[in-house]
C-alpha atoms as a PDB file:
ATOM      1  CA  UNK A   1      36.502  18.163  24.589  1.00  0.00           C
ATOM      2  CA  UNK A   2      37.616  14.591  25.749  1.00  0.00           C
ATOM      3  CA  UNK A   3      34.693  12.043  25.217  1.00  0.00           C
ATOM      4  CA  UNK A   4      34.141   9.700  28.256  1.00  0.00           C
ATOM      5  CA  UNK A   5      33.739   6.253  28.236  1.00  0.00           C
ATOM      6  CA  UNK A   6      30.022   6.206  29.337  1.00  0.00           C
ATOM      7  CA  UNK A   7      29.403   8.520  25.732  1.00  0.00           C
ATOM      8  CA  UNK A   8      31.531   6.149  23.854  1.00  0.00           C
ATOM      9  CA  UNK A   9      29.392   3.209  25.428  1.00  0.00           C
ATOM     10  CA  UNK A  10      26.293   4.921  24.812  1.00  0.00           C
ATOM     11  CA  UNK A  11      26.962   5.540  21.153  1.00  0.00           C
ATOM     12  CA  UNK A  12      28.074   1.641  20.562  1.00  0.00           C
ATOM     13  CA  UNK A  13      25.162   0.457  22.021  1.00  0.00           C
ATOM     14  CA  UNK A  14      23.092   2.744  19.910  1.00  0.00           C
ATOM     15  CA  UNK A  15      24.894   1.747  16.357  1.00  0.00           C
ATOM     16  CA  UNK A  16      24.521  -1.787  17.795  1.00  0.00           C
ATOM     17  CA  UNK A  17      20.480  -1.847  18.012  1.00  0.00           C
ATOM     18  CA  UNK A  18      20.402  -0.020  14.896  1.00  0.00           C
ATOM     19  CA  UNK A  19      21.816  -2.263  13.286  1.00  0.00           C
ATOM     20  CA  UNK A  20      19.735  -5.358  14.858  1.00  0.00           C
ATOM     21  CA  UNK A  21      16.443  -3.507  14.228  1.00  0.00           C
ATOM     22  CA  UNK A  22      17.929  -2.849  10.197  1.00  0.00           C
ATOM     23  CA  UNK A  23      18.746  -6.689   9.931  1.00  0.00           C
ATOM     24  CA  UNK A  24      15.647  -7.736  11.309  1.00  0.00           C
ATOM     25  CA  UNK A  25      13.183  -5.599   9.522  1.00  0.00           C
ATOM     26  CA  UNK A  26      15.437  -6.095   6.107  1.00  0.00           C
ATOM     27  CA  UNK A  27      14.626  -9.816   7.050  1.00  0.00           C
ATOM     28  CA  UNK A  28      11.263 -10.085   8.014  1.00  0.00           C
ATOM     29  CA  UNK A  29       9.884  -7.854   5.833  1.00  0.00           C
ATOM     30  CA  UNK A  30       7.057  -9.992   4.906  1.00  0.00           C
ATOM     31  CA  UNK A  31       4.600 -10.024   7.915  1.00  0.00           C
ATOM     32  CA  UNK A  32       1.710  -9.626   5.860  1.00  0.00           C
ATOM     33  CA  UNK A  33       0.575 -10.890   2.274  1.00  0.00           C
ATOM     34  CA  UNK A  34      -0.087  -7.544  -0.024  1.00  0.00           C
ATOM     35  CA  UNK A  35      -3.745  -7.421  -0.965  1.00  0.00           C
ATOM     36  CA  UNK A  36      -5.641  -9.606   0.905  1.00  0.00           C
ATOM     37  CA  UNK A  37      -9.533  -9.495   1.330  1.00  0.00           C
ATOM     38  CA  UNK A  38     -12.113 -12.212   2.464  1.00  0.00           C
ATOM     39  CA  UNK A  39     -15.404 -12.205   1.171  1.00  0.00           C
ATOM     40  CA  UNK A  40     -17.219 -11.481   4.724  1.00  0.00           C
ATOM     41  CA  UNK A  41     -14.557  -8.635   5.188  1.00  0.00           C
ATOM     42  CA  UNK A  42     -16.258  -5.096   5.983  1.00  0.00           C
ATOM     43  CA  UNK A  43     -16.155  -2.997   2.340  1.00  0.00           C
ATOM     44  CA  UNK A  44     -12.742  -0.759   2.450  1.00  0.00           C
ATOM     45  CA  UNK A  45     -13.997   1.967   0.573  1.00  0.00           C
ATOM     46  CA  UNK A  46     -17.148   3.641   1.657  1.00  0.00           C
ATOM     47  CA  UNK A  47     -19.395   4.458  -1.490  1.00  0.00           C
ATOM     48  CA  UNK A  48     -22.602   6.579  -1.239  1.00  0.00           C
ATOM     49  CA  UNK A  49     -24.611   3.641  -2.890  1.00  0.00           C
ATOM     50  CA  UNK A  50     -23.709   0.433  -1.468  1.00  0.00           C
ATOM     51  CA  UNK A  51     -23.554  -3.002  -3.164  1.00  0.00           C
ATOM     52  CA  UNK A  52     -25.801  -5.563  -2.363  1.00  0.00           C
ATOM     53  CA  UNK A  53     -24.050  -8.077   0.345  1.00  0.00           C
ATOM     54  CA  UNK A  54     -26.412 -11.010  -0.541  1.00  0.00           C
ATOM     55  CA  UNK A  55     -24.395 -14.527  -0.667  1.00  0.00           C
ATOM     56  CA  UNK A  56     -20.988 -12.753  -0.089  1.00  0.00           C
ATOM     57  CA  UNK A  57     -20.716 -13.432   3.481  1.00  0.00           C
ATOM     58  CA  UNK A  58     -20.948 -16.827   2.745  1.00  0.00           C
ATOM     59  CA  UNK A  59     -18.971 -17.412  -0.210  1.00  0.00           C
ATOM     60  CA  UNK A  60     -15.900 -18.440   1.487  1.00  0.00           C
ATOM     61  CA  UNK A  61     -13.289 -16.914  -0.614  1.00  0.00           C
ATOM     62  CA  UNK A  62     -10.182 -14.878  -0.215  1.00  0.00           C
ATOM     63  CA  UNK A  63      -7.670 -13.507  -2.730  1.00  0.00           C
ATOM     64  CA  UNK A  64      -4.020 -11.915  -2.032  1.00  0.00           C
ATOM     65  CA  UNK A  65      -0.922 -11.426  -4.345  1.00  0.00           C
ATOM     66  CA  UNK A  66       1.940 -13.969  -3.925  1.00  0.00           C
ATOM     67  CA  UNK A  67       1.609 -15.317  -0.424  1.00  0.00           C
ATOM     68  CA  UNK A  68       4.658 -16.628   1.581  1.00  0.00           C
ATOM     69  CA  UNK A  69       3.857 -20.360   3.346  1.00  0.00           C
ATOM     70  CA  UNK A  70       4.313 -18.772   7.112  1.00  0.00           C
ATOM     71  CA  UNK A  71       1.738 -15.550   6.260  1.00  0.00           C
ATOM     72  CA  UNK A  72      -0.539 -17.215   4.319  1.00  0.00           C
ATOM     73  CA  UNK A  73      -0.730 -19.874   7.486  1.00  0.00           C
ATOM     74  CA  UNK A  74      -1.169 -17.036   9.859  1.00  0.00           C
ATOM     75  CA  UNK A  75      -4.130 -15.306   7.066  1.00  0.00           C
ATOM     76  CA  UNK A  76      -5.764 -18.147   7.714  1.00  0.00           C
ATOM     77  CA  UNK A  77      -5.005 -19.667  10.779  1.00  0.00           C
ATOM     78  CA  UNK A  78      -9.024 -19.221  11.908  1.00  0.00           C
ATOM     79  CA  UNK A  79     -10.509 -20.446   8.829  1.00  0.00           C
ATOM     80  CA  UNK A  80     -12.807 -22.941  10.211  1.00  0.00           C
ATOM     81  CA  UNK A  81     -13.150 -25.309   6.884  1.00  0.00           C
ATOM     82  CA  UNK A  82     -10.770 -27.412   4.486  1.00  0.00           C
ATOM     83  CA  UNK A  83      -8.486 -24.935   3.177  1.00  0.00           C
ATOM     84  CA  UNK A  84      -7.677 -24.905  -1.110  1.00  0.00           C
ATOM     85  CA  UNK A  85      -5.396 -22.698  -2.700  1.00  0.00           C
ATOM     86  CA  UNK A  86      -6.018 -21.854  -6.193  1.00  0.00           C
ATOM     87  CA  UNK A  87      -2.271 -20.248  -7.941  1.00  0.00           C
ATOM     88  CA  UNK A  88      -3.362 -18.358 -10.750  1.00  0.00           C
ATOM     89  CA  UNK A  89      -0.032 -17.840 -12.007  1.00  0.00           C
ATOM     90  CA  UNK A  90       1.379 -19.583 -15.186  1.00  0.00           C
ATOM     91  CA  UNK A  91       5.021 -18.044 -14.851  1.00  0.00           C
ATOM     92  CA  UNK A  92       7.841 -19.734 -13.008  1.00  0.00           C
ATOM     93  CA  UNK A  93       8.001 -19.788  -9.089  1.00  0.00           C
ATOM     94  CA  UNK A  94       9.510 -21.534  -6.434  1.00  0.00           C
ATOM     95  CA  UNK A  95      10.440 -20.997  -2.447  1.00  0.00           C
ATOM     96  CA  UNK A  96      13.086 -21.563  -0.489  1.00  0.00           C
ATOM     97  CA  UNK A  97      12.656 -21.803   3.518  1.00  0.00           C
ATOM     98  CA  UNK A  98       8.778 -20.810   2.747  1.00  0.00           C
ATOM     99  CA  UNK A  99       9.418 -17.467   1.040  1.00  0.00           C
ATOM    100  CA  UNK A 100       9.034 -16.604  -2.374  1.00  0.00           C
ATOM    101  CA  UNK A 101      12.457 -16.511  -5.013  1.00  0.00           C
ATOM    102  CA  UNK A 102      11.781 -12.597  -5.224  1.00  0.00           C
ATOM    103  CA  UNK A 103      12.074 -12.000  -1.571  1.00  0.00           C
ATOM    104  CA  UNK A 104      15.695 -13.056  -2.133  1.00  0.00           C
ATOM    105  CA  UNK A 105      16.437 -11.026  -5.034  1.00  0.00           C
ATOM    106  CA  UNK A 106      15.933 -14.007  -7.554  1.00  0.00           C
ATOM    107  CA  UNK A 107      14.015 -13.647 -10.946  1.00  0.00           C
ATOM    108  CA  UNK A 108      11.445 -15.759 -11.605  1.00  0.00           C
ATOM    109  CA  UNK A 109      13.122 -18.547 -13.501  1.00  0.00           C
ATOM    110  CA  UNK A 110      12.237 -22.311 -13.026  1.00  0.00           C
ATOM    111  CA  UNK A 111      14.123 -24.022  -9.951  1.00  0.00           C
ATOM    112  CA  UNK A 112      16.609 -25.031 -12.205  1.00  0.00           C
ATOM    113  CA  UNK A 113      18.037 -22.275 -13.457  1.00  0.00           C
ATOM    114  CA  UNK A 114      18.896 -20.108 -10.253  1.00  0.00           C
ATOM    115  CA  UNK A 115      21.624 -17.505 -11.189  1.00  0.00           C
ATOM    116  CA  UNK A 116      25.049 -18.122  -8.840  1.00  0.00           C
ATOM    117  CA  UNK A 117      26.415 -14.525  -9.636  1.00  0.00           C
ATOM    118  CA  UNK A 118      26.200 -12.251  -6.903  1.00  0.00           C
ATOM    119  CA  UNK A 119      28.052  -9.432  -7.955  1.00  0.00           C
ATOM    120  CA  UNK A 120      24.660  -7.522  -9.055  1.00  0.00           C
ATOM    121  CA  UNK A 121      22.926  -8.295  -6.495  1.00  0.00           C
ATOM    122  CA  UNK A 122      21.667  -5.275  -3.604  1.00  0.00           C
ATOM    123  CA  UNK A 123      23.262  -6.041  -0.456  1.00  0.00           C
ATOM    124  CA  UNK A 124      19.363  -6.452   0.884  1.00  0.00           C
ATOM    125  CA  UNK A 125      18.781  -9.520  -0.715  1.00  0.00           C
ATOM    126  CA  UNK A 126      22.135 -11.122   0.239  1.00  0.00           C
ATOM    127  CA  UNK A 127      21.494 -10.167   3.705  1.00  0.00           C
ATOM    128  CA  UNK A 128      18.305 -12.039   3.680  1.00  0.00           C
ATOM    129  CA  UNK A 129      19.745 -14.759   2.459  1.00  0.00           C
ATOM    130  CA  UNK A 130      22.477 -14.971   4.728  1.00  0.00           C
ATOM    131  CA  UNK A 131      19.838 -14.735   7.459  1.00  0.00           C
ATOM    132  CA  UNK A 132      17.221 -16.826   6.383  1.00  0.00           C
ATOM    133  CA  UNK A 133      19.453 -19.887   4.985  1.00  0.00           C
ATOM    134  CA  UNK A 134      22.864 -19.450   6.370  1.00  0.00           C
ATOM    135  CA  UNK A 135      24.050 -18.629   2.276  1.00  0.00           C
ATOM    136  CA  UNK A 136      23.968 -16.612  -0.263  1.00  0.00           C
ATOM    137  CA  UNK A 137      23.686 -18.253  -3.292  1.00  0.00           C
ATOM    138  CA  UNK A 138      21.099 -21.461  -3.486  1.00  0.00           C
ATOM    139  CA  UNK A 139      20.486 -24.281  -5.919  1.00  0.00           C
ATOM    140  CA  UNK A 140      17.902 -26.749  -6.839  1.00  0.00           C
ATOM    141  CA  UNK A 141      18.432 -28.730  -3.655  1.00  0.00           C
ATOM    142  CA  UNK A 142      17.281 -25.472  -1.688  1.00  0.00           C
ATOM    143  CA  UNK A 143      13.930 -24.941  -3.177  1.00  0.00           C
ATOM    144  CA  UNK A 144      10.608 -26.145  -3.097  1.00  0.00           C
ATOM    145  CA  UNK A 145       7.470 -25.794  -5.334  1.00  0.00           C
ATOM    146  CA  UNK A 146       4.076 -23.948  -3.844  1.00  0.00           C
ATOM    147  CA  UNK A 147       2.306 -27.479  -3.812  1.00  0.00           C
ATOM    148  CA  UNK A 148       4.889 -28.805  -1.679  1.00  0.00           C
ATOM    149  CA  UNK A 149       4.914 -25.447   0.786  1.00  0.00           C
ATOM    150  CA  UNK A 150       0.856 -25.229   0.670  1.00  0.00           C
ATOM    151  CA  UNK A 151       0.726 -29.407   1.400  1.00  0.00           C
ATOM    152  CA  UNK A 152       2.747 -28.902   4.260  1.00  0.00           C
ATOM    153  CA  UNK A 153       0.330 -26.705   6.202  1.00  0.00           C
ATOM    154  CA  UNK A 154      -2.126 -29.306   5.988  1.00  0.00           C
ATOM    155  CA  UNK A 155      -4.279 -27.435   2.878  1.00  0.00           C
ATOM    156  CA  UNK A 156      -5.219 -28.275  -1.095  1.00  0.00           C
ATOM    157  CA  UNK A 157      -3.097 -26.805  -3.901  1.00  0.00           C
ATOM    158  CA  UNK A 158      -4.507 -26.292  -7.145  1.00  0.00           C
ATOM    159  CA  UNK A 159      -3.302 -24.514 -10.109  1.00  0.00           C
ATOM    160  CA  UNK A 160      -4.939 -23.022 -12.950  1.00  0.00           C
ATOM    161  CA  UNK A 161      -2.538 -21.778 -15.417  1.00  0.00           C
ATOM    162  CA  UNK A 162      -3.880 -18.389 -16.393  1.00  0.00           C
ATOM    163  CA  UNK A 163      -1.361 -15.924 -18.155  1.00  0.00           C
ATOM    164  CA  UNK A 164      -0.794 -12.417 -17.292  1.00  0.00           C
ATOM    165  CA  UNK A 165      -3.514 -10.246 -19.350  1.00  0.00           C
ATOM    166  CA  UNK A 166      -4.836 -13.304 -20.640  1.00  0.00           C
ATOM    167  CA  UNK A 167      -8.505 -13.011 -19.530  1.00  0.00           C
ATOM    168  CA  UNK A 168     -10.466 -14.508 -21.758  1.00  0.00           C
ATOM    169  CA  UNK A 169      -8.134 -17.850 -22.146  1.00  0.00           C
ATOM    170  CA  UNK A 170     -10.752 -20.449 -22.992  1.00  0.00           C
ATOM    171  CA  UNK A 171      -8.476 -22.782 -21.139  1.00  0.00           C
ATOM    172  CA  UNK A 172      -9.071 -21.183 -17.888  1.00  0.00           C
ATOM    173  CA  UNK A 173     -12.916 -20.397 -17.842  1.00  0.00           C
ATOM    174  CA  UNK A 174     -13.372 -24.190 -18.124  1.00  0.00           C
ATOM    175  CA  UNK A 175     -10.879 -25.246 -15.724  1.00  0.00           C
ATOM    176  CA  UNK A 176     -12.129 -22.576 -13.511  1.00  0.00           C
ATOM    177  CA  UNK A 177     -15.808 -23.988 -13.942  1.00  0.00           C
ATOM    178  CA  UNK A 178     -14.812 -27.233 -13.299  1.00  0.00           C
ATOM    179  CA  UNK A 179     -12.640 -26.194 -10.282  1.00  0.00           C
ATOM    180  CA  UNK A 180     -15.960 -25.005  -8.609  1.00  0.00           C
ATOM    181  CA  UNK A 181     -18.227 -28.094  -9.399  1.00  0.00           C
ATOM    182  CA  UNK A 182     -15.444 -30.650  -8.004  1.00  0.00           C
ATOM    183  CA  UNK A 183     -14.196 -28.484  -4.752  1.00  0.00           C
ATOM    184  CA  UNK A 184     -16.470 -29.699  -1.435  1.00  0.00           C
ATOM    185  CA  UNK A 185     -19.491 -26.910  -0.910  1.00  0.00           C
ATOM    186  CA  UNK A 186     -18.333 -26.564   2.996  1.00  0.00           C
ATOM    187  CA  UNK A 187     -14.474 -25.677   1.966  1.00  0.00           C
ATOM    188  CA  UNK A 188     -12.784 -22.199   1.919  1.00  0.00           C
ATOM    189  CA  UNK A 189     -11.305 -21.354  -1.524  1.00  0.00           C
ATOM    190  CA  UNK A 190      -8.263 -18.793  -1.801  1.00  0.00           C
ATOM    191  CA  UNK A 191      -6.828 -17.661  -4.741  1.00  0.00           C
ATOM    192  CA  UNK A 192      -4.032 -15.694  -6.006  1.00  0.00           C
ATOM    193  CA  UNK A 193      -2.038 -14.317  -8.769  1.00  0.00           C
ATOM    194  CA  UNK A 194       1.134 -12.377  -8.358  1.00  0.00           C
ATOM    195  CA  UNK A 195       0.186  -9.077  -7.449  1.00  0.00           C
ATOM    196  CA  UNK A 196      -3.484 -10.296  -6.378  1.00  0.00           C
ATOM    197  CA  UNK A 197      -5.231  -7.648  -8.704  1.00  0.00           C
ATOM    198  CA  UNK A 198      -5.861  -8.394 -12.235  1.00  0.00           C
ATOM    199  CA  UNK A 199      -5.812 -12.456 -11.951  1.00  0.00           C
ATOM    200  CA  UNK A 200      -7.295 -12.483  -8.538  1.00  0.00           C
ATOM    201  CA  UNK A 201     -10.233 -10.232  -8.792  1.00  0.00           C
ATOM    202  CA  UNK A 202     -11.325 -11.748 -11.907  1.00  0.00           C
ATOM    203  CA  UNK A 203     -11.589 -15.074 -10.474  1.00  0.00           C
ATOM    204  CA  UNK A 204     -13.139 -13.967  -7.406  1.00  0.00           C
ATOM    205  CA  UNK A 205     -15.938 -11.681  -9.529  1.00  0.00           C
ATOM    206  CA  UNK A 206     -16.307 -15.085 -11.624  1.00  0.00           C
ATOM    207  CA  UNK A 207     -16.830 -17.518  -8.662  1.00  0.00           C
ATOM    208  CA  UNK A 208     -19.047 -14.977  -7.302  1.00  0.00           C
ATOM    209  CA  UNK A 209     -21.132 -15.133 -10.316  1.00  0.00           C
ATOM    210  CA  UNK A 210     -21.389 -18.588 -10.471  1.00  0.00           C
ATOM    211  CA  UNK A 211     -22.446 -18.939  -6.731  1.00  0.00           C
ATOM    212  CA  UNK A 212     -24.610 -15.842  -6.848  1.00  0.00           C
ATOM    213  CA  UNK A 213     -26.633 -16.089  -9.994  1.00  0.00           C
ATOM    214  CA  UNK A 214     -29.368 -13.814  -8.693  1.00  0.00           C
ATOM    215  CA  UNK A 215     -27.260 -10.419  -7.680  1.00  0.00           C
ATOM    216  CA  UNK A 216     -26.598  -8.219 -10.495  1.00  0.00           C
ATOM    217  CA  UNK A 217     -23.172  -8.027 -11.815  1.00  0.00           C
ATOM    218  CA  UNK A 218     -22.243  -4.601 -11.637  1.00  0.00           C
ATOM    219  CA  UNK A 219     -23.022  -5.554  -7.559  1.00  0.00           C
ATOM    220  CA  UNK A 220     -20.707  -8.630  -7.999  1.00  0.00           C
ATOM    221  CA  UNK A 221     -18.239  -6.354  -9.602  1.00  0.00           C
ATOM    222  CA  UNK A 222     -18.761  -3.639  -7.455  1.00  0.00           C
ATOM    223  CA  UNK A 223     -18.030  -5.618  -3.880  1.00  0.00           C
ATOM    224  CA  UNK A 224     -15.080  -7.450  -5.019  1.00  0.00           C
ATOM    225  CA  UNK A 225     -13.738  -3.915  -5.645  1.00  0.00           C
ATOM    226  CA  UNK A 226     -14.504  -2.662  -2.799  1.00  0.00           C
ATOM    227  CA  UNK A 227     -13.300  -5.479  -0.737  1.00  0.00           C
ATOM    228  CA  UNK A 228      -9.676  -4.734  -2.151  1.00  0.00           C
ATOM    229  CA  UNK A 229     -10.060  -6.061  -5.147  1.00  0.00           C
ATOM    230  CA  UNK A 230     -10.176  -4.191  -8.829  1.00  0.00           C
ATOM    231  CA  UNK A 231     -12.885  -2.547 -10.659  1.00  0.00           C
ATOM    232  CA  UNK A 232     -13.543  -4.723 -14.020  1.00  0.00           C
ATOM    233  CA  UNK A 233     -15.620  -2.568 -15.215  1.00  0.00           C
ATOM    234  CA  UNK A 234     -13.485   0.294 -15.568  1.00  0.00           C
ATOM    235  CA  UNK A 235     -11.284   0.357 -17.767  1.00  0.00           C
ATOM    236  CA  UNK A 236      -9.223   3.537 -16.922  1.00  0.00           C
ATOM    237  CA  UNK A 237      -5.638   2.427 -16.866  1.00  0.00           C
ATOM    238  CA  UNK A 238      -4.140   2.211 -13.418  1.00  0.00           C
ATOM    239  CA  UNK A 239      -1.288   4.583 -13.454  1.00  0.00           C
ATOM    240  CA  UNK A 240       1.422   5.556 -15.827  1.00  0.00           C
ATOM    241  CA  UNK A 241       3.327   2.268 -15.632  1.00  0.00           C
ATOM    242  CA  UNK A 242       0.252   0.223 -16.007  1.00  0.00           C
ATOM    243  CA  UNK A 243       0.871  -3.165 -17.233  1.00  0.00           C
ATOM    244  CA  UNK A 244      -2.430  -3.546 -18.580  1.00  0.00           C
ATOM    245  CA  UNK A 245      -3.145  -1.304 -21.878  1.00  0.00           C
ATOM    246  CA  UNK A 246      -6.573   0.720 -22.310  1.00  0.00           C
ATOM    247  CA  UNK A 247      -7.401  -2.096 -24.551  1.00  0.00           C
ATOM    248  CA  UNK A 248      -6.622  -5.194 -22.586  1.00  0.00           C
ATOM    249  CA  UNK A 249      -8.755  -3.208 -19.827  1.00  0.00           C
ATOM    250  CA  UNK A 250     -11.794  -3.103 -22.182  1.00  0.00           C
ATOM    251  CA  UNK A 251     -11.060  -7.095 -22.895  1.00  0.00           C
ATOM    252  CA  UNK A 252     -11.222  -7.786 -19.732  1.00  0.00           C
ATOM    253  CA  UNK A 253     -14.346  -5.489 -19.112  1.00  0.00           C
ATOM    254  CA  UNK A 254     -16.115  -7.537 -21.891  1.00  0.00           C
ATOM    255  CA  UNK A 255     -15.282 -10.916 -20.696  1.00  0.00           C
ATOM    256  CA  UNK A 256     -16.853 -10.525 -17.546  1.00  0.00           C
ATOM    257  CA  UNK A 257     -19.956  -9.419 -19.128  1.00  0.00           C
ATOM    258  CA  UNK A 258     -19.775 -11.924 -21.900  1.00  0.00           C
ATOM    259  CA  UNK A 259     -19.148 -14.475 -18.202  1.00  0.00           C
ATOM    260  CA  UNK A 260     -22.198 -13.066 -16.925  1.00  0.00           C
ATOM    261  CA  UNK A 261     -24.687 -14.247 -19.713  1.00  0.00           C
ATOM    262  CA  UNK A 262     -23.242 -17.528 -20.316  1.00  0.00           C
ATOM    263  CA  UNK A 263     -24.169 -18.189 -16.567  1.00  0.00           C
ATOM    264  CA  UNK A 264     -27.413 -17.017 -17.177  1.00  0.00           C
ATOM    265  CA  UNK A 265     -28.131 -18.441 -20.144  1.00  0.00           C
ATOM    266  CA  UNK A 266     -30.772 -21.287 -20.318  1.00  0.00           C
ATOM    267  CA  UNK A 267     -28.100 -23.206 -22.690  1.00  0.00           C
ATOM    268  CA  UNK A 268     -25.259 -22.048 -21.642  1.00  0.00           C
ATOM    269  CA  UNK A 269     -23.145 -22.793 -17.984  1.00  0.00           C
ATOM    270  CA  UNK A 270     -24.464 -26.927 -17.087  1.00  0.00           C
ATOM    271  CA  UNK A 271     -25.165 -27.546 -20.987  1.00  0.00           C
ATOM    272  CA  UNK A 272     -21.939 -26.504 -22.978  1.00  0.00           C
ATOM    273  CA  UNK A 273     -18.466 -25.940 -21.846  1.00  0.00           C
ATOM    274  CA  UNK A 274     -17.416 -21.882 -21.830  1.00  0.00           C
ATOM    275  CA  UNK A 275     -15.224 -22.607 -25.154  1.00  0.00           C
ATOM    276  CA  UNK A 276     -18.419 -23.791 -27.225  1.00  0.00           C
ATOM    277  CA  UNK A 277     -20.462 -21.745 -25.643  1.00  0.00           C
ATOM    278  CA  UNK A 278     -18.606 -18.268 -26.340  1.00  0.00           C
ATOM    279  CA  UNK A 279     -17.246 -18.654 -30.006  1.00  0.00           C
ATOM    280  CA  UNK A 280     -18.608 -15.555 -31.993  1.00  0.00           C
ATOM    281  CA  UNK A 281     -20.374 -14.323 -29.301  1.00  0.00           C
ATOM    282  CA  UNK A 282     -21.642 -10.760 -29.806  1.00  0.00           C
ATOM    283  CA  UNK A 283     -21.978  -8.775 -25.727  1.00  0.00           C
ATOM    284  CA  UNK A 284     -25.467  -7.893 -24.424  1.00  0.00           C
ATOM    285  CA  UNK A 285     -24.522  -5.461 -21.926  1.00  0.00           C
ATOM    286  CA  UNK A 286     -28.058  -4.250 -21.653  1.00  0.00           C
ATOM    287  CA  UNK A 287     -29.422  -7.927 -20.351  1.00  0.00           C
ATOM    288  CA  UNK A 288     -25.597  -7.595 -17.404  1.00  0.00           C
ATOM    289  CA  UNK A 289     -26.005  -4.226 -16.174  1.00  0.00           C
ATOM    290  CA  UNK A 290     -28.770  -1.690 -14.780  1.00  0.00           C
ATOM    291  CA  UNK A 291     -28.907   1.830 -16.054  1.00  0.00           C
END
């Protein structure tokens, strides 16, 4: 059957857009930041017995994993107050043209030691390089660090170096404290980690307590979960591949109790930093949670 020219037309034209729409969504793959709740968000999951909402619609916090400088402008584009970004991360990370180095395909090493070889590299990544940058291998001179991409859209950077599964670093609670005294009360705090889970939610349950003395914390713990966030007082492991253990789960369980009575204790949070305060601490967890 001879093929006329209007078919062969039609079929270019078809492999044509295809391969526009691949390009473009291989490219722009990153119109949204992965995990990202605000504390006056509606609850995602519906639970029979609610949480209490007192204090949380006016917290003024938000949490996300990694966020990319033009998403994490458009996340927050109506945020009506000074904007600070608290990275949680203590590994190596950089950008390039406002993205993260994983978007292109590149480990996280520091700035300085981006690989040239491209040979094992999936043809994805290269393509968004070639798209985004106009190359496909980078160096140095291409990147930029997240307190230069943040200070560029006009917000505050701060960083708290908190390891992965690290939860009760002594190191962090107090910087974390501190963080909270020094920031302005009518300011918008965001925070994030990698993935915006572990990290994320624990700071967000921990600024909660400290603003919201007076709700309970399984109700602190509870509405961060349910705003996205994850449950730190369960300590069933995620998923096969979980990256945190059954015991770094209960660790992290008992920190946040542990948390919870230093804030409430009449010599504890104002009179003695977190690292005094918690050496050879036994838990209450009677005097953090209800029955």
């Amino acid at each position: 059957m001879k093929i006329t020219r209007s078919i062969i037309n039609y079929i270019l034209t078809f492999a044509l857009i295809s391969i526009i729409a691949i390009i473009y969504f291989i490219a722009n793959d990153m119109s949204s930041v992965k995990r990202f709740r605000k504390s006056s968000d509606d609850f995602s999951i519906d639970f029979k017995q609610q949480p209490s909402r007192k204090g949380l619609d006016n917290l003024r916090i938000s949490g996300s994993s990694a966020p990319s400088q033009p998403v994490i402008k458009k996340a927050l584009a109506n945020i009506p107050f000074p904007i600070y970004i608290v990275d949680l991360r203590s590994e190596p990370h950089y950008f390039i043209n406002g993205l993260p180095e994983y978007w292109y395909g590149y480990k996280r090493t520091k700035f300085t030691q981006i690989p040239q070889d491209i040979i094992n590299v999936s043809p994805k990544y290269l393509l968004r390089r070639l798209v985004k940058t106009g190359k496909i291998t980078h160096s140095a001179q291409d990147t930029k660090s997240e307190k230069e991409i943040i200070e560029e859209l006009g917000y505050f950077y701060l960083h708290i170096n908190q390891k992965r599964h690290h939860v009760d670093d002594r190191e962090f609670v107090d910087s974390l404290v501190n963080l909270v005294n020094q920031i302005p009360p009518k300011s918008w705090i965001h925070f994030h980690c990698a993935a915006g889970r572990g990290r994320t939610t624990t700071a967000m349950v921990m600024f909660d307590i400290l603003k919201n003395r007076d709700v309970p914390l399984e109700d602190i713990v509870a509405r961060q979960h349910l705003l996205g966030g994850e449950n730190l007082l369960d300590t069933t492991i995620w998923k096969k591949n979980s990256t945190y253990s059954k015991e770094r789960l209960e660790k992290r369980k008992n920190f946040i109790i542990l948390f919870y009575q230093y804030v409430h204790d009449p010599k504890g949070l104002g009179h003695i930093s977190w690292t005094e305060w918690s050496k050879d601490k036994i838990i209450n967890q009677r005097s953090c949670l209800t029955s």
